[in-house]
C-alpha atoms as a PDB file:
ATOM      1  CA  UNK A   1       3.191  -8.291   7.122  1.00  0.00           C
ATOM      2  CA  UNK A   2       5.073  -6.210   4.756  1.00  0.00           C
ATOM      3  CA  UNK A   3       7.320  -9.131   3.566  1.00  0.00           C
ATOM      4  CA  UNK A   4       4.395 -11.461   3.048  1.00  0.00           C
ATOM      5  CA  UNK A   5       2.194  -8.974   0.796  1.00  0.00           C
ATOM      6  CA  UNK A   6       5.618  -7.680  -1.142  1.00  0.00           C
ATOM      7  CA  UNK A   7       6.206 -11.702  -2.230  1.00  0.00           C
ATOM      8  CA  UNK A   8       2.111 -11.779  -2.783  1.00  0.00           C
ATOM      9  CA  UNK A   9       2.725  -9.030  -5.059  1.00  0.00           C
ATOM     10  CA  UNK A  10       5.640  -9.824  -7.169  1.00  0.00           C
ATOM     11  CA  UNK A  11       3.739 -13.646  -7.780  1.00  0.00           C
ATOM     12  CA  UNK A  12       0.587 -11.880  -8.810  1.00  0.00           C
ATOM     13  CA  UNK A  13      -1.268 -13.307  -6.549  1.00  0.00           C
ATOM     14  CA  UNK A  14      -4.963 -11.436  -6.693  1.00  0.00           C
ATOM     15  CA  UNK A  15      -5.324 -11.241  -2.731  1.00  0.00           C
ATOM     16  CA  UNK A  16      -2.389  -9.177  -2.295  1.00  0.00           C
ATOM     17  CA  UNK A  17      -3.638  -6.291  -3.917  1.00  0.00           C
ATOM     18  CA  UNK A  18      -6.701  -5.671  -2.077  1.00  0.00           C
ATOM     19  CA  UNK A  19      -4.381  -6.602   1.437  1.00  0.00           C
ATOM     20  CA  UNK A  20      -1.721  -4.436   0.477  1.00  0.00           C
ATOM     21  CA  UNK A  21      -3.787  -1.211  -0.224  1.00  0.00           C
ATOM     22  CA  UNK A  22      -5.664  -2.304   3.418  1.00  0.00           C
ATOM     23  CA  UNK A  23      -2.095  -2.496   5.112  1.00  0.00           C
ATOM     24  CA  UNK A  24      -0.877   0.646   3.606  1.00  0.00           C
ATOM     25  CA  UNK A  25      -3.864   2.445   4.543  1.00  0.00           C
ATOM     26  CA  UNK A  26      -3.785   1.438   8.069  1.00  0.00           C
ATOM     27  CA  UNK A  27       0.344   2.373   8.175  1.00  0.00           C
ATOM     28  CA  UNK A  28      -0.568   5.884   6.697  1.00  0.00           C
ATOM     29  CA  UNK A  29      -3.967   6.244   9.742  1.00  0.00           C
ATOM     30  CA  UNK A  30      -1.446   5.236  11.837  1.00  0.00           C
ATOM     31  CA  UNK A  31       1.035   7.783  11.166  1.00  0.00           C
ATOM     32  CA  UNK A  32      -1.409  10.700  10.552  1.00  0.00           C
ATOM     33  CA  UNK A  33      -2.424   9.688  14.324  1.00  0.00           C
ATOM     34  CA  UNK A  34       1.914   9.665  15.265  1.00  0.00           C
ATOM     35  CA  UNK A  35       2.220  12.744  13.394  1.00  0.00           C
ATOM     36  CA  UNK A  36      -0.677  14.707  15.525  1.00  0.00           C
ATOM     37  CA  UNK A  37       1.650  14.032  18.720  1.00  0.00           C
ATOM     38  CA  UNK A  38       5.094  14.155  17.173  1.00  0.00           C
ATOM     39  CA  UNK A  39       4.763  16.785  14.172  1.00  0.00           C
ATOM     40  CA  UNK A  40       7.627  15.207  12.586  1.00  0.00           C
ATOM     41  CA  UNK A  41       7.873  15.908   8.902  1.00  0.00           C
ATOM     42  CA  UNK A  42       9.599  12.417   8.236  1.00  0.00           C
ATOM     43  CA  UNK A  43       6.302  10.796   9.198  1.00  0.00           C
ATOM     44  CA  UNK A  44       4.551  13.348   6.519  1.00  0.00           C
ATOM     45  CA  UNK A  45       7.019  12.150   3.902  1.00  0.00           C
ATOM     46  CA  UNK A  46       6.555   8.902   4.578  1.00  0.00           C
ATOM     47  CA  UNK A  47       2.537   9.097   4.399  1.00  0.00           C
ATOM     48  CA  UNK A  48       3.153  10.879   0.882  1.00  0.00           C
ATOM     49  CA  UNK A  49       5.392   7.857  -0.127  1.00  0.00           C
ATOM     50  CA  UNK A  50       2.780   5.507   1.206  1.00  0.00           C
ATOM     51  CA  UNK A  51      -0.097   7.249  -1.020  1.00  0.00           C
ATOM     52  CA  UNK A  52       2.173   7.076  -4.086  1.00  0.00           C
ATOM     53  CA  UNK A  53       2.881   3.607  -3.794  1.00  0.00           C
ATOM     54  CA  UNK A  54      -0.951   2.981  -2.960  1.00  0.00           C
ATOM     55  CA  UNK A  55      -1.658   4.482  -6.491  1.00  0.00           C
ATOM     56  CA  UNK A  56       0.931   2.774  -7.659  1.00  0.00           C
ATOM     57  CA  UNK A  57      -0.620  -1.070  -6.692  1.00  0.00           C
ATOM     58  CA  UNK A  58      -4.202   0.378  -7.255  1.00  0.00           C
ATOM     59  CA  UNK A  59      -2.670   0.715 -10.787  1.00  0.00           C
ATOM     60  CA  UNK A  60      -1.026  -2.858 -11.383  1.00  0.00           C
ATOM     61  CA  UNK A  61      -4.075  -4.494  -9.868  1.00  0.00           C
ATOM     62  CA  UNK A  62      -6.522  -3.264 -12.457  1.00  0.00           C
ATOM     63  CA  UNK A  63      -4.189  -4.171 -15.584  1.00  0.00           C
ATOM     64  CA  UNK A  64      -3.203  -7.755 -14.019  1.00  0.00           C
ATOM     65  CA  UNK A  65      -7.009  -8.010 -13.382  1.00  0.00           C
ATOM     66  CA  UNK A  66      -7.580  -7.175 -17.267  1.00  0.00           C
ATOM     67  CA  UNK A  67      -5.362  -9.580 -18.472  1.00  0.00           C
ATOM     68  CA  UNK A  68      -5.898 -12.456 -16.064  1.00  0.00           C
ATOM     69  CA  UNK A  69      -7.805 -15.502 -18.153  1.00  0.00           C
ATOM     70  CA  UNK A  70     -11.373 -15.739 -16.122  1.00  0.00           C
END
């Protein structure tokens, strides 16, 4: 899934932004809900990464939107 939204990305394709943020949203429920059995600070770091590059394509999708000819 990863793979096929990272390639989405890099072409600019529009659909990958909004399918991205979805995928990294679920990954980061998904490890708050790993992290309430396990306690393992890895998982916390990784949620933290997973927010930062959230903001991150949140970001890039509002200027490619912007410059995109309608």
């Amino acid at each position: 899934i990863k793979l096929l939204l990272v390639v989405g990305l890099l072409r600019g394709k529009l659909w990958s932004y909004p399918a991205s943020l979805a995928a990294l949203g679920a990954f980061m429920f998904y490890q708050v809900y790993r992290y309430s059995y396990t306690h393992s600070f890895g998982l916390l770091v990784l949620t933290v990464f997973d927010a930062v590059v959230m903001v991150l394509i949140w970001h890039e999708w509002k200027v490619v939107r912007q410059h995109k000819p309608a």
